[in-house]
PDB file of N, CA and C in Angstrom:
ATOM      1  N   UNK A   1      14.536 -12.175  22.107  1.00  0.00           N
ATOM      2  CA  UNK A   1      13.685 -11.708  23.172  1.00  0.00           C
ATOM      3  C   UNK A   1      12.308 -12.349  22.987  1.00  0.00           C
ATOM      4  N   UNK A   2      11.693 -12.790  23.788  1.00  0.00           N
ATOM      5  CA  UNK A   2      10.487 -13.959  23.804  1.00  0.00           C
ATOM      6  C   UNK A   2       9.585 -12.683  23.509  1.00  0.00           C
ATOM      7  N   UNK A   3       8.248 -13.371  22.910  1.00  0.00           N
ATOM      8  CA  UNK A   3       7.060 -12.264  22.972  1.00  0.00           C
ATOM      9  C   UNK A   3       6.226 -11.749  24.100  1.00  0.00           C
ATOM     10  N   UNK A   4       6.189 -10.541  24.277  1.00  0.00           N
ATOM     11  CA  UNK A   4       5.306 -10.158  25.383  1.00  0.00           C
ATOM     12  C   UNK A   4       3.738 -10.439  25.312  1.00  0.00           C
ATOM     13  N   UNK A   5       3.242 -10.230  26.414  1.00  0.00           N
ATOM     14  CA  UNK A   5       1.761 -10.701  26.731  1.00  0.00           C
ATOM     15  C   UNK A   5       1.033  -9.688  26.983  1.00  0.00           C
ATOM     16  N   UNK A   6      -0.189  -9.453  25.706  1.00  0.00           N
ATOM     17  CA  UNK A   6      -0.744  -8.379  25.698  1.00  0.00           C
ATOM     18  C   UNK A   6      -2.099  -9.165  25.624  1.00  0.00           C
ATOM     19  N   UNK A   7      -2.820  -8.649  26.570  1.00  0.00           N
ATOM     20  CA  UNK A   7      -4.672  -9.336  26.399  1.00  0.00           C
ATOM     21  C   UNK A   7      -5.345  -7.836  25.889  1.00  0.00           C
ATOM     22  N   UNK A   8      -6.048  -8.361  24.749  1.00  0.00           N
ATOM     23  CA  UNK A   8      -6.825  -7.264  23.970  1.00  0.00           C
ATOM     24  C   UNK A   8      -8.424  -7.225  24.542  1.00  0.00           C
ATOM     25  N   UNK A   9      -8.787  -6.359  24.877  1.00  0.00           N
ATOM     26  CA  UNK A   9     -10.751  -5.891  24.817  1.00  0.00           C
ATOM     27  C   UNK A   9     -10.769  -5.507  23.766  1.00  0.00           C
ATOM     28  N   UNK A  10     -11.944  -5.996  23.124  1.00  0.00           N
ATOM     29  CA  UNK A  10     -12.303  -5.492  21.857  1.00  0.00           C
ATOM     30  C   UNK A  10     -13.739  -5.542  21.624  1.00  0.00           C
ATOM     31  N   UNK A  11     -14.900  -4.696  21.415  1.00  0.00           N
ATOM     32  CA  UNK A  11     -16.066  -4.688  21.012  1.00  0.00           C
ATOM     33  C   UNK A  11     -17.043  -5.109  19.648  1.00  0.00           C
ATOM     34  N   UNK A  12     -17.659  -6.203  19.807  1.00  0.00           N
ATOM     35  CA  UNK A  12     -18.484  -6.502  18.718  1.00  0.00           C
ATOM     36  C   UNK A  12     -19.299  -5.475  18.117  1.00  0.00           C
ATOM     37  N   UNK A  13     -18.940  -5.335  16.800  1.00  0.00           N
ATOM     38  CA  UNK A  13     -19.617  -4.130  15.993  1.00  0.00           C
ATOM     39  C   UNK A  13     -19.116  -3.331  16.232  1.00  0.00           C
ATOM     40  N   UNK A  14     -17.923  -2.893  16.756  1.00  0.00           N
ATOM     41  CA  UNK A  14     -16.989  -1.577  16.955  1.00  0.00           C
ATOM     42  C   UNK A  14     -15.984  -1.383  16.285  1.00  0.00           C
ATOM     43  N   UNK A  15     -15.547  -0.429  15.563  1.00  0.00           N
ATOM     44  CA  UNK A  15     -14.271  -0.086  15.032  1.00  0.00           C
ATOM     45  C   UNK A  15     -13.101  -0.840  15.669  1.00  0.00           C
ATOM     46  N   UNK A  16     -11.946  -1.223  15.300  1.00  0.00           N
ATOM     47  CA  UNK A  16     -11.143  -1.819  16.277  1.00  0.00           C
ATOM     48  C   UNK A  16      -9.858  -1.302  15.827  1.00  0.00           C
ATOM     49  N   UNK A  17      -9.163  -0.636  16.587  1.00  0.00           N
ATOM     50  CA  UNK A  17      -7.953   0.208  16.761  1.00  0.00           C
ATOM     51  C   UNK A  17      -6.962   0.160  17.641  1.00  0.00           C
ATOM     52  N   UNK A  18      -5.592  -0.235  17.657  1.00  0.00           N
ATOM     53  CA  UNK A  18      -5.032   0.078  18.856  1.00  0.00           C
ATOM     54  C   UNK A  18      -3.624   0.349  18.312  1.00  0.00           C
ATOM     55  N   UNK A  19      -2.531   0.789  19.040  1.00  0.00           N
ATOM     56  CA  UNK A  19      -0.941   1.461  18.829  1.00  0.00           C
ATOM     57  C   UNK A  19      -0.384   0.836  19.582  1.00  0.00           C
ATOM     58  N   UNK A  20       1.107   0.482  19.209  1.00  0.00           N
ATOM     59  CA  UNK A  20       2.002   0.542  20.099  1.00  0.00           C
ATOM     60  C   UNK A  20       2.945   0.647  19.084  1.00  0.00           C
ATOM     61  N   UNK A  21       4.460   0.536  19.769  1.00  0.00           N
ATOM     62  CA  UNK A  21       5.700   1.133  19.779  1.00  0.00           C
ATOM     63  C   UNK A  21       6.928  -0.109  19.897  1.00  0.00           C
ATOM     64  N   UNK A  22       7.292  -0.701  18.731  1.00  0.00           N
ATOM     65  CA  UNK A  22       7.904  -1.783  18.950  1.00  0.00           C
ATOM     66  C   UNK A  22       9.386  -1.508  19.679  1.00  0.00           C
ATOM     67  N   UNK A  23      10.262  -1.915  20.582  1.00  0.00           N
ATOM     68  CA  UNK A  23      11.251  -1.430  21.358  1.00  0.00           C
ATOM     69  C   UNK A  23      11.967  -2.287  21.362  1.00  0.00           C
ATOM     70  N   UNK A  24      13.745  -2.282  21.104  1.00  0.00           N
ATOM     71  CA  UNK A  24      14.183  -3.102  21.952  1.00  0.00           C
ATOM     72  C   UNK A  24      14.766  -2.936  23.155  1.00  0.00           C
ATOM     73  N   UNK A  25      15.340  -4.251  23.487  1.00  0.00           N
ATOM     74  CA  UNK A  25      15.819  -4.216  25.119  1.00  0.00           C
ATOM     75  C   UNK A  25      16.382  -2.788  26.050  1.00  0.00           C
ATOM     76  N   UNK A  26      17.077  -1.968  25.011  1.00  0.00           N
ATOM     77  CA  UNK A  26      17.621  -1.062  25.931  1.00  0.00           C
ATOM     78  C   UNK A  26      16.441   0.245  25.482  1.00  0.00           C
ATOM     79  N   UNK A  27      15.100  -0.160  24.716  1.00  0.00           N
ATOM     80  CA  UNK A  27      14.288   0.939  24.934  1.00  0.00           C
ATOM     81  C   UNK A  27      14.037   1.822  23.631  1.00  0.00           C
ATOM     82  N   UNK A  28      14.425   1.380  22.847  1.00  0.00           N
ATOM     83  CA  UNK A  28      14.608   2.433  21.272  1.00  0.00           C
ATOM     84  C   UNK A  28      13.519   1.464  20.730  1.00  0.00           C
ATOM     85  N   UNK A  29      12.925   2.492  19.984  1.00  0.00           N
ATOM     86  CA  UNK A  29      12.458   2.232  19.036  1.00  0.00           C
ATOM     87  C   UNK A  29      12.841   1.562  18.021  1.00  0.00           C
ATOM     88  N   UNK A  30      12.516   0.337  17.595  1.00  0.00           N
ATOM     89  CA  UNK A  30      13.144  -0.803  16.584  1.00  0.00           C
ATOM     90  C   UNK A  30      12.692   0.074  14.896  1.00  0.00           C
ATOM     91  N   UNK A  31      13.364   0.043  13.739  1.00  0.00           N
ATOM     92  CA  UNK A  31      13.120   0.834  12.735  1.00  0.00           C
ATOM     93  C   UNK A  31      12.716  -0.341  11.842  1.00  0.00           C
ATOM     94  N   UNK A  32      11.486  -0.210  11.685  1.00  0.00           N
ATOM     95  CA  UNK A  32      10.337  -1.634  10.870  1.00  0.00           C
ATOM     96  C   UNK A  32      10.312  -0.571   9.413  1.00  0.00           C
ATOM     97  N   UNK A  33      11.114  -0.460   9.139  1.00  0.00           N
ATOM     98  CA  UNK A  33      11.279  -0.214   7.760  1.00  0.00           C
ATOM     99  C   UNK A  33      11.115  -1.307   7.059  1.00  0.00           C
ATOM    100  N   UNK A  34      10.563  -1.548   5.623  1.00  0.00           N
ATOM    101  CA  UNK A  34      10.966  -3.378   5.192  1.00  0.00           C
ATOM    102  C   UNK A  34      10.445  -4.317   5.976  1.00  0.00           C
ATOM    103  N   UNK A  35       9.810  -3.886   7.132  1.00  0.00           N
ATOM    104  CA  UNK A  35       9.102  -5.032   7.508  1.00  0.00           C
ATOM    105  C   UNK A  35       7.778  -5.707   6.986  1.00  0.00           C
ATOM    106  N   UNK A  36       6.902  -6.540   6.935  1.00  0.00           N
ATOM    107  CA  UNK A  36       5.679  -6.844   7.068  1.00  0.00           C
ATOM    108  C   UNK A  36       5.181  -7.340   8.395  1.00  0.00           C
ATOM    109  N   UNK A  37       4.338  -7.462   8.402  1.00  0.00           N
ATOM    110  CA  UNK A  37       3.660  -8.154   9.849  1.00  0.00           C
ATOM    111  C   UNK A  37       2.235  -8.543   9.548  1.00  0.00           C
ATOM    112  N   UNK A  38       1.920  -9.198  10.652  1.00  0.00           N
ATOM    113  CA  UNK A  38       0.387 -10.309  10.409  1.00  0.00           C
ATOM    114  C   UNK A  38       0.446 -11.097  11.948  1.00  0.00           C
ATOM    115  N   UNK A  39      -0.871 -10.814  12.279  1.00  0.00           N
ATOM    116  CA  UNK A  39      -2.067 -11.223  13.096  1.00  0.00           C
ATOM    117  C   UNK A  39      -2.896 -12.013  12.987  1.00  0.00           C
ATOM    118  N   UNK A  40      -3.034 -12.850  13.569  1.00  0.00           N
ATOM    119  CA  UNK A  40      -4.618 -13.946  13.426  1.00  0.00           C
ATOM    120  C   UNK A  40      -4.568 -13.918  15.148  1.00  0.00           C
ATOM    121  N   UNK A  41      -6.366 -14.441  15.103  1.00  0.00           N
ATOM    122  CA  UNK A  41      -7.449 -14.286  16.065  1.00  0.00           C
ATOM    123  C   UNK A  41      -7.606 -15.783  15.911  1.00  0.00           C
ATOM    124  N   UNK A  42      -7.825 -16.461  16.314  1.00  0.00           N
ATOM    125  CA  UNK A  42      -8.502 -18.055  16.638  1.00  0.00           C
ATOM    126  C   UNK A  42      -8.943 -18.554  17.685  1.00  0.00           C
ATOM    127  N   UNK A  43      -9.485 -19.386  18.075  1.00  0.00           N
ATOM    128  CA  UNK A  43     -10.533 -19.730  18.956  1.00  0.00           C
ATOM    129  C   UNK A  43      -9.310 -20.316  20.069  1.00  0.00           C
ATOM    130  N   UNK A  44      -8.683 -20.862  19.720  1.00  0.00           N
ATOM    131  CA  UNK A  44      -7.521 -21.207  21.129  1.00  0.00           C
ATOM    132  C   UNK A  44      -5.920 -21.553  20.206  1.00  0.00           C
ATOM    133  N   UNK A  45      -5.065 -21.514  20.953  1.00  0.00           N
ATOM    134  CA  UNK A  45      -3.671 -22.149  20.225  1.00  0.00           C
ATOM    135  C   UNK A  45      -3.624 -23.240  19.381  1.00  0.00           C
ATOM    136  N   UNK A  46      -3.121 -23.038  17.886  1.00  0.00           N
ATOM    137  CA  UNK A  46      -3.337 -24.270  17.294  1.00  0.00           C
ATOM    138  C   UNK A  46      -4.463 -24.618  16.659  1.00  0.00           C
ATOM    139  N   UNK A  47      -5.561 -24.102  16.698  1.00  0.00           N
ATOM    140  CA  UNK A  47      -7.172 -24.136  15.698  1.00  0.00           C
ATOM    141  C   UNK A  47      -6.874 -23.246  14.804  1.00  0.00           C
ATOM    142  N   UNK A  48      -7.064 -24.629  13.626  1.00  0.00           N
ATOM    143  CA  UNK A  48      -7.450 -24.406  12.082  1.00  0.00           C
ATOM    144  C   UNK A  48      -8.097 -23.508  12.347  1.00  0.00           C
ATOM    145  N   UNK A  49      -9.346 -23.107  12.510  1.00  0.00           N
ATOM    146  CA  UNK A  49     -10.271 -21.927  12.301  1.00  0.00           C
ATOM    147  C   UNK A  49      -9.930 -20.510  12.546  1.00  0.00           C
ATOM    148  N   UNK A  50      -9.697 -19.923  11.862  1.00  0.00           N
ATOM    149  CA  UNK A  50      -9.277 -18.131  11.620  1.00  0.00           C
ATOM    150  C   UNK A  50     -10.701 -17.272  11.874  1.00  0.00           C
ATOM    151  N   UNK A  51     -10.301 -16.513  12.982  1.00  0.00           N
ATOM    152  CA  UNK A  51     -11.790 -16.088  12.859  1.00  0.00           C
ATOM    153  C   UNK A  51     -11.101 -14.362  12.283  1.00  0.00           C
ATOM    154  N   UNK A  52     -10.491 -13.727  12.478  1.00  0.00           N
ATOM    155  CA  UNK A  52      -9.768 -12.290  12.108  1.00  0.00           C
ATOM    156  C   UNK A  52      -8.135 -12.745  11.416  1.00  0.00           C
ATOM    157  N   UNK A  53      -8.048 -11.822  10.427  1.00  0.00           N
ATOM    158  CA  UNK A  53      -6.796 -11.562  10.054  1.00  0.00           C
ATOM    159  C   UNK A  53      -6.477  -9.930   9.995  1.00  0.00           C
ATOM    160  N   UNK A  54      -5.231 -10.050  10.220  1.00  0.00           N
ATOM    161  CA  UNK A  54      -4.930  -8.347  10.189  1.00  0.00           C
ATOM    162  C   UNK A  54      -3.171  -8.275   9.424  1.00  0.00           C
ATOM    163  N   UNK A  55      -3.081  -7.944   8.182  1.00  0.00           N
ATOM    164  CA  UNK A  55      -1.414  -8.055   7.678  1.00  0.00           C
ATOM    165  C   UNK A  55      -1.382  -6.358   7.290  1.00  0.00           C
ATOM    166  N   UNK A  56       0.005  -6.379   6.987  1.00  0.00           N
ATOM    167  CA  UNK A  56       0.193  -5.140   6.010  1.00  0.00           C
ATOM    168  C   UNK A  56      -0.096  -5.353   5.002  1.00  0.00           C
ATOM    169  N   UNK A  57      -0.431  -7.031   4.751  1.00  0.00           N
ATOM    170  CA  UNK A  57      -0.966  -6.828   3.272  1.00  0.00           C
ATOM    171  C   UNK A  57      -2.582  -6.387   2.894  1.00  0.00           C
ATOM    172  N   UNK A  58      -2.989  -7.122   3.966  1.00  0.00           N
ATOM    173  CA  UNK A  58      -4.718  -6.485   3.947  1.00  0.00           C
ATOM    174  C   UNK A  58      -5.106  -5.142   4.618  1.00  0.00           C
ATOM    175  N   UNK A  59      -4.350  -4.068   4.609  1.00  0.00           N
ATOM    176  CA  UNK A  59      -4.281  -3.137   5.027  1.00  0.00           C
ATOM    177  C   UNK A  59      -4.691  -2.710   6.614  1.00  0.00           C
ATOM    178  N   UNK A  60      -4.363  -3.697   7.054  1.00  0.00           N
ATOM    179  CA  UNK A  60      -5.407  -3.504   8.802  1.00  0.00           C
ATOM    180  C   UNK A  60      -3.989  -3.547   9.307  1.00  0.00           C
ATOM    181  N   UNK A  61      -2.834  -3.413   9.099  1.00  0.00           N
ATOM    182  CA  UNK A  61      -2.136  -3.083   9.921  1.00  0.00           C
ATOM    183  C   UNK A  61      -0.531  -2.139   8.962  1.00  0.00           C
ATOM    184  N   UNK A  62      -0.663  -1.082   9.730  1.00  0.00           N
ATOM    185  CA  UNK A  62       0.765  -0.340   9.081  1.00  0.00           C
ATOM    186  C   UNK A  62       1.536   0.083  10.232  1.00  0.00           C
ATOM    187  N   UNK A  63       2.764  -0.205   9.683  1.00  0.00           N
ATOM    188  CA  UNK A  63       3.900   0.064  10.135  1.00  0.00           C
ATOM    189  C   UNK A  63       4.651   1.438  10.298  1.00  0.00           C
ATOM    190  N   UNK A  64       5.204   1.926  11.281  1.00  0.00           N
ATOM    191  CA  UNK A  64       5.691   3.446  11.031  1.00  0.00           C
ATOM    192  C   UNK A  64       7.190   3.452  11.266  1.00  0.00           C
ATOM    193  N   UNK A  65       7.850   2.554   9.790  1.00  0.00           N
ATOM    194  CA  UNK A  65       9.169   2.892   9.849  1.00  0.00           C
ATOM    195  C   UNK A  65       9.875   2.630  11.127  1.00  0.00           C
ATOM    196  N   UNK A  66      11.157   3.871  11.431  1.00  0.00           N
ATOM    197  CA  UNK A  66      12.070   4.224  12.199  1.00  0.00           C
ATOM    198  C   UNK A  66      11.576   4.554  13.381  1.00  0.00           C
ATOM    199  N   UNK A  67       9.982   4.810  13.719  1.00  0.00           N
ATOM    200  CA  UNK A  67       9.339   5.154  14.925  1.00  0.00           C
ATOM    201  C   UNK A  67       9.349   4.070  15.382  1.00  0.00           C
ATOM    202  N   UNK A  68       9.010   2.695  14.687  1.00  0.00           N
ATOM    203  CA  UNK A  68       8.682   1.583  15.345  1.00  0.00           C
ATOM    204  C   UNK A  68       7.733   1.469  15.929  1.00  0.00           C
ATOM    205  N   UNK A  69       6.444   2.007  15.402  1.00  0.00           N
ATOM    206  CA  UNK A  69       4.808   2.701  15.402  1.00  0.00           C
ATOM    207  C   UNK A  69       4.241   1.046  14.891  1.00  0.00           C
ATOM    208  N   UNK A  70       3.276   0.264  15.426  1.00  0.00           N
ATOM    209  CA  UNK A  70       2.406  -0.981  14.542  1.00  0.00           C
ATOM    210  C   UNK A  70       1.024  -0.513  15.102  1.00  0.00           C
ATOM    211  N   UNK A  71       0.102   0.142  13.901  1.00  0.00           N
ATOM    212  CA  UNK A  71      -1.023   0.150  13.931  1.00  0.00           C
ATOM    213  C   UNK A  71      -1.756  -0.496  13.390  1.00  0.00           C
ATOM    214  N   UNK A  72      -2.730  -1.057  14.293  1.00  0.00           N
ATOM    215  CA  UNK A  72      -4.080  -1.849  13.842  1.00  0.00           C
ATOM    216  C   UNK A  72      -5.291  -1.610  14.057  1.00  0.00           C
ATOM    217  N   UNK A  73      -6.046  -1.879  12.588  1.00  0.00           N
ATOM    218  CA  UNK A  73      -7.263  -1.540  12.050  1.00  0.00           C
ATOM    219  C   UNK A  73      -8.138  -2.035  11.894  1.00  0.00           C
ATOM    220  N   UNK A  74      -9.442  -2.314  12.428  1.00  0.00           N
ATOM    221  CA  UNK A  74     -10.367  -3.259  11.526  1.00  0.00           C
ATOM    222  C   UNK A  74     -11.648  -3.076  11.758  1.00  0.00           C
ATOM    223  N   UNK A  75     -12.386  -2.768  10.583  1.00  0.00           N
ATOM    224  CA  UNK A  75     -13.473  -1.775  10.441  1.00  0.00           C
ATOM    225  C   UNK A  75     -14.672  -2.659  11.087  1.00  0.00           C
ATOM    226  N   UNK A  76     -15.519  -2.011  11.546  1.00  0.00           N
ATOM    227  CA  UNK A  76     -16.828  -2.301  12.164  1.00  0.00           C
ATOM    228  C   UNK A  76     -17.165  -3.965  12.104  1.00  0.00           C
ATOM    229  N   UNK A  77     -17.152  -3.631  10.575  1.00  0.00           N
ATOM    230  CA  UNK A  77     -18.371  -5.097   9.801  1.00  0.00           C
ATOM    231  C   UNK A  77     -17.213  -5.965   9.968  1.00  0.00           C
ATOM    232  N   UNK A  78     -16.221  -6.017  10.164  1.00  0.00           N
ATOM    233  CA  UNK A  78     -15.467  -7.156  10.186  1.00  0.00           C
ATOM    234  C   UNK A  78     -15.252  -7.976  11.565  1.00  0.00           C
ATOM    235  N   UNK A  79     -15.676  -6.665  12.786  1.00  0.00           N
ATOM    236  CA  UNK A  79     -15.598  -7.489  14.143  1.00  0.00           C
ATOM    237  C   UNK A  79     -16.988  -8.143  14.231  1.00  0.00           C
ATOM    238  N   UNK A  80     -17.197  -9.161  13.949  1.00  0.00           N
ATOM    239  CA  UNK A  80     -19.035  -9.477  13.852  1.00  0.00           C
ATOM    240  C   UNK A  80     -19.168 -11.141  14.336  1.00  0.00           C
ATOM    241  N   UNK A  81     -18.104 -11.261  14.513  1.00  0.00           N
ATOM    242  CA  UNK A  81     -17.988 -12.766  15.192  1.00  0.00           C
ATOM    243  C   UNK A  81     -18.100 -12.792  16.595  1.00  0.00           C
ATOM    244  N   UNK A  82     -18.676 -14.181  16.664  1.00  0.00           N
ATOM    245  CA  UNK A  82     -19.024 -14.556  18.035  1.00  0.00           C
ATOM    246  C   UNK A  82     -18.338 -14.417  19.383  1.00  0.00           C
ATOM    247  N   UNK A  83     -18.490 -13.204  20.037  1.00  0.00           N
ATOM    248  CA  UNK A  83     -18.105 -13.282  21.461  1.00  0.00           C
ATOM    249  C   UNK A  83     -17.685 -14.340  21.889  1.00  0.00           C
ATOM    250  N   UNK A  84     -16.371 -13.755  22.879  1.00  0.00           N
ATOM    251  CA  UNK A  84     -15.838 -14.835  23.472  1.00  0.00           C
ATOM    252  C   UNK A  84     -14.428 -14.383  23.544  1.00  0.00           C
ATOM    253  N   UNK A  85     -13.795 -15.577  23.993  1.00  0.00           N
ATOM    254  CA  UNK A  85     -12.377 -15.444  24.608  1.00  0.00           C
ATOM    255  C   UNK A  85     -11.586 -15.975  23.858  1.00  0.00           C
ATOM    256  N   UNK A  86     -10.319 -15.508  22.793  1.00  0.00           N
ATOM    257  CA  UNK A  86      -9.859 -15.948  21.854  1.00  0.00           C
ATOM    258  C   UNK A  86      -8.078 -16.122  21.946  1.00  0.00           C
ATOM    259  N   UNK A  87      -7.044 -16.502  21.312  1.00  0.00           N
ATOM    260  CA  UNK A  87      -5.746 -16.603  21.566  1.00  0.00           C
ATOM    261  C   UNK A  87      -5.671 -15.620  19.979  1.00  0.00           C
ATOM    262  N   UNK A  88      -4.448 -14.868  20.100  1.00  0.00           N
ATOM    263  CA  UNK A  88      -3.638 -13.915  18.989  1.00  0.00           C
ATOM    264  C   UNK A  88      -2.459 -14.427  19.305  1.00  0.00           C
ATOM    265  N   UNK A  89      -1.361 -13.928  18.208  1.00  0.00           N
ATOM    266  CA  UNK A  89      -0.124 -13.396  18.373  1.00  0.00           C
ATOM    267  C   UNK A  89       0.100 -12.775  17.278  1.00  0.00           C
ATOM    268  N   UNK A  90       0.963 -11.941  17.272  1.00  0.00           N
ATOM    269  CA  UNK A  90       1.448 -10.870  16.529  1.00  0.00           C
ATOM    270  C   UNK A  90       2.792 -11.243  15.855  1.00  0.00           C
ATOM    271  N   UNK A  91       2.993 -11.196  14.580  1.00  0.00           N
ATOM    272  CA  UNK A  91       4.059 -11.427  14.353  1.00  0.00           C
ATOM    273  C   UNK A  91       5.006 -10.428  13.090  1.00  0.00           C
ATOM    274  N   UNK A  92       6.461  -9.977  13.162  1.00  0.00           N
ATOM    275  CA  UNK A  92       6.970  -9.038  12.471  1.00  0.00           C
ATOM    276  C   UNK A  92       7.668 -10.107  11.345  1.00  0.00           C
ATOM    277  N   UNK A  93       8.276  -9.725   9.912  1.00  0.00           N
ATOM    278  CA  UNK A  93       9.163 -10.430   9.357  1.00  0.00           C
ATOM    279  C   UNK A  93      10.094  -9.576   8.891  1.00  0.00           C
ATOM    280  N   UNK A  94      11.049  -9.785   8.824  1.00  0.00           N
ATOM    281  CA  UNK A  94      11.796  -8.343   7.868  1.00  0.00           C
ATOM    282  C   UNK A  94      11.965  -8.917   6.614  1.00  0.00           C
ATOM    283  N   UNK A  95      12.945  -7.406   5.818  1.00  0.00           N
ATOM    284  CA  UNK A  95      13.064  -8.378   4.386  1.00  0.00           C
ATOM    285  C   UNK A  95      14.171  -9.501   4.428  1.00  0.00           C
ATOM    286  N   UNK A  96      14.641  -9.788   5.253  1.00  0.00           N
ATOM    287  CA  UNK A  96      15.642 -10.595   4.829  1.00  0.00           C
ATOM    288  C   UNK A  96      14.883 -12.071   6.029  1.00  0.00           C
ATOM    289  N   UNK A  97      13.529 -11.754   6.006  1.00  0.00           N
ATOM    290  CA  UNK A  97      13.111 -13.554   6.173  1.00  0.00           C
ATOM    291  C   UNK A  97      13.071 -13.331   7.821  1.00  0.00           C
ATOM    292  N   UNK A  98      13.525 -13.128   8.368  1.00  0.00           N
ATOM    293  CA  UNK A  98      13.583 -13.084  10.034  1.00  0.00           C
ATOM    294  C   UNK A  98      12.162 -12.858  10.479  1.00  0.00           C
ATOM    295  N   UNK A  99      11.380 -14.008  11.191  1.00  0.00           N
ATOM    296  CA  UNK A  99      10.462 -13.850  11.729  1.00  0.00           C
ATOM    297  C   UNK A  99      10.014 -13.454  13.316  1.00  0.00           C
ATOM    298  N   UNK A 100       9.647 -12.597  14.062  1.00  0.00           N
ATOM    299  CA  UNK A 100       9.885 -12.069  15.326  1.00  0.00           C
ATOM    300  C   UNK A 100       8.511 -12.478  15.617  1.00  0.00           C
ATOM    301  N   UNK A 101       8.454 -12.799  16.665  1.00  0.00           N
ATOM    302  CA  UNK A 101       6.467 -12.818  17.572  1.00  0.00           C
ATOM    303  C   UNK A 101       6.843 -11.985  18.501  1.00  0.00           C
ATOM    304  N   UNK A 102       6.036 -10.512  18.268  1.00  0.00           N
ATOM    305  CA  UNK A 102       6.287  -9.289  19.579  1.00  0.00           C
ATOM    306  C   UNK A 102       5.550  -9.283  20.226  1.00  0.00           C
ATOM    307  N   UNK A 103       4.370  -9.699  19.980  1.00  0.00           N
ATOM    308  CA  UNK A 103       3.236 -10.129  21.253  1.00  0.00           C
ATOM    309  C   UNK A 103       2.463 -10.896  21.025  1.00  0.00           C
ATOM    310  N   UNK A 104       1.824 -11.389  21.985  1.00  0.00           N
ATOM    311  CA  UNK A 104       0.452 -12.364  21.994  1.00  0.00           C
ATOM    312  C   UNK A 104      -0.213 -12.628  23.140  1.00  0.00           C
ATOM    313  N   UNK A 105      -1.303 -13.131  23.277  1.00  0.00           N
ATOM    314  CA  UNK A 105      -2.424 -13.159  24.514  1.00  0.00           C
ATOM    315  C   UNK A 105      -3.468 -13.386  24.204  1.00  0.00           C
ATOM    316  N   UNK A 106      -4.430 -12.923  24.887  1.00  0.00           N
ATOM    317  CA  UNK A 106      -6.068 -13.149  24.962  1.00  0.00           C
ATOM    318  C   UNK A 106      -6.488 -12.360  23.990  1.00  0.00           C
ATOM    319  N   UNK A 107      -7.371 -12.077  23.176  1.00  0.00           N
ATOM    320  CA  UNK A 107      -8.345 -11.676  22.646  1.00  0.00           C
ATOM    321  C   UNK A 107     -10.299 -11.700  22.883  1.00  0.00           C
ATOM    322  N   UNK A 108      -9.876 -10.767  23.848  1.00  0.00           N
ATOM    323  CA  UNK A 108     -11.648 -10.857  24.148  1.00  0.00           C
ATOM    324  C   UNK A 108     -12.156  -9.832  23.515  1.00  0.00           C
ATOM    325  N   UNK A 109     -13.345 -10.653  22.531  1.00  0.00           N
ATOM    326  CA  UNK A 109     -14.396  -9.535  21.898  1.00  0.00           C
ATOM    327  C   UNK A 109     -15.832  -9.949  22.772  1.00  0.00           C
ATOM    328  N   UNK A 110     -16.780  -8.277  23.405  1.00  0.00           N
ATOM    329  CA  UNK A 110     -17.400  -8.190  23.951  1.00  0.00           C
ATOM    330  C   UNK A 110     -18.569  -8.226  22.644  1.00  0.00           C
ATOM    331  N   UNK A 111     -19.771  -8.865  23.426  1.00  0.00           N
ATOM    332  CA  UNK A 111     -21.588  -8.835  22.615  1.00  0.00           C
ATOM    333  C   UNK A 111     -21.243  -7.330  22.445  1.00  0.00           C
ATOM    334  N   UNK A 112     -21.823  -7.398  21.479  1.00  0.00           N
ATOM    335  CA  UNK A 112     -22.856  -6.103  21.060  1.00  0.00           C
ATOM    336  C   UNK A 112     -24.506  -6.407  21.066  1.00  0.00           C
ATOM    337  N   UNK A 113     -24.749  -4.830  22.270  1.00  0.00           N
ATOM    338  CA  UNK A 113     -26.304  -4.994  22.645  1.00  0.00           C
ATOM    339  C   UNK A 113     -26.490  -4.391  21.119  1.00  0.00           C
ATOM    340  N   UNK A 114     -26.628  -3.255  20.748  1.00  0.00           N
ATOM    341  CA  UNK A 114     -27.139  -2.200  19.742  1.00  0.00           C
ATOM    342  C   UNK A 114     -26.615  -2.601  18.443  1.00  0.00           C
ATOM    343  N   UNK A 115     -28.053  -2.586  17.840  1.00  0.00           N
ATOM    344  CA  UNK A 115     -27.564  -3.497  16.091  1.00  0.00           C
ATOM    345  C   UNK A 115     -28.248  -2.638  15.504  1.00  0.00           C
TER     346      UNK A 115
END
């Protein structure tokens, strides 16, 4: 199943949080038990330059099992990069190596007036 297209708002100097519910085709909740997963932010498709990372290993993103719950985290001081319009994708692995991309899209982080 190809990855879906999710465009993120996200605020400079703001906490950054969001949920979803990984599913498959007929609607269940996929069970990300054993999974890992990882996120990057970059300036367009294909640029070397990383401006955000988010894994289960750096704790900005956990997994909820059999719910098929992927939450992501990333504290204040870390959204502090330059506004603008960015490319993501999201990607799952299980343990046995299988790599999935469940979403990807835009990444827009808005200025922050208040410092």
């Amino acid at each position: 199943m190809p990855a879906g297209i999710y465009n993120i708002l996200a605020d400079q100097g703001a906490t950054f949080a969001r949920s979803l519910v990984y599913k498959d085709s007929a609607g269940t909740p996929v069970n990300l038990t054993g999974y890992t997963a990882k996120m990057e932010v970059r300036p367009t498709i294909g640029s070397a330059t990383l401006l955000l990372t988010l894994s289960t290993a750096n704790g900005r993103i956990t997994l909820g099992g059999a719910a098929g719950t992927i939450t992501l985290a990333v504290p204040a001081a870390n959204m502090n990069f330059d506004p603008g319009s960015f490319a993501y994708d999201l990607e799952l692995t299980s343990s046995g190596g299988t790599v999935t991309r469940v979403v990807m899209g835009q990444f827009v982080l808005r200025g922050e007036v208040t410092k």
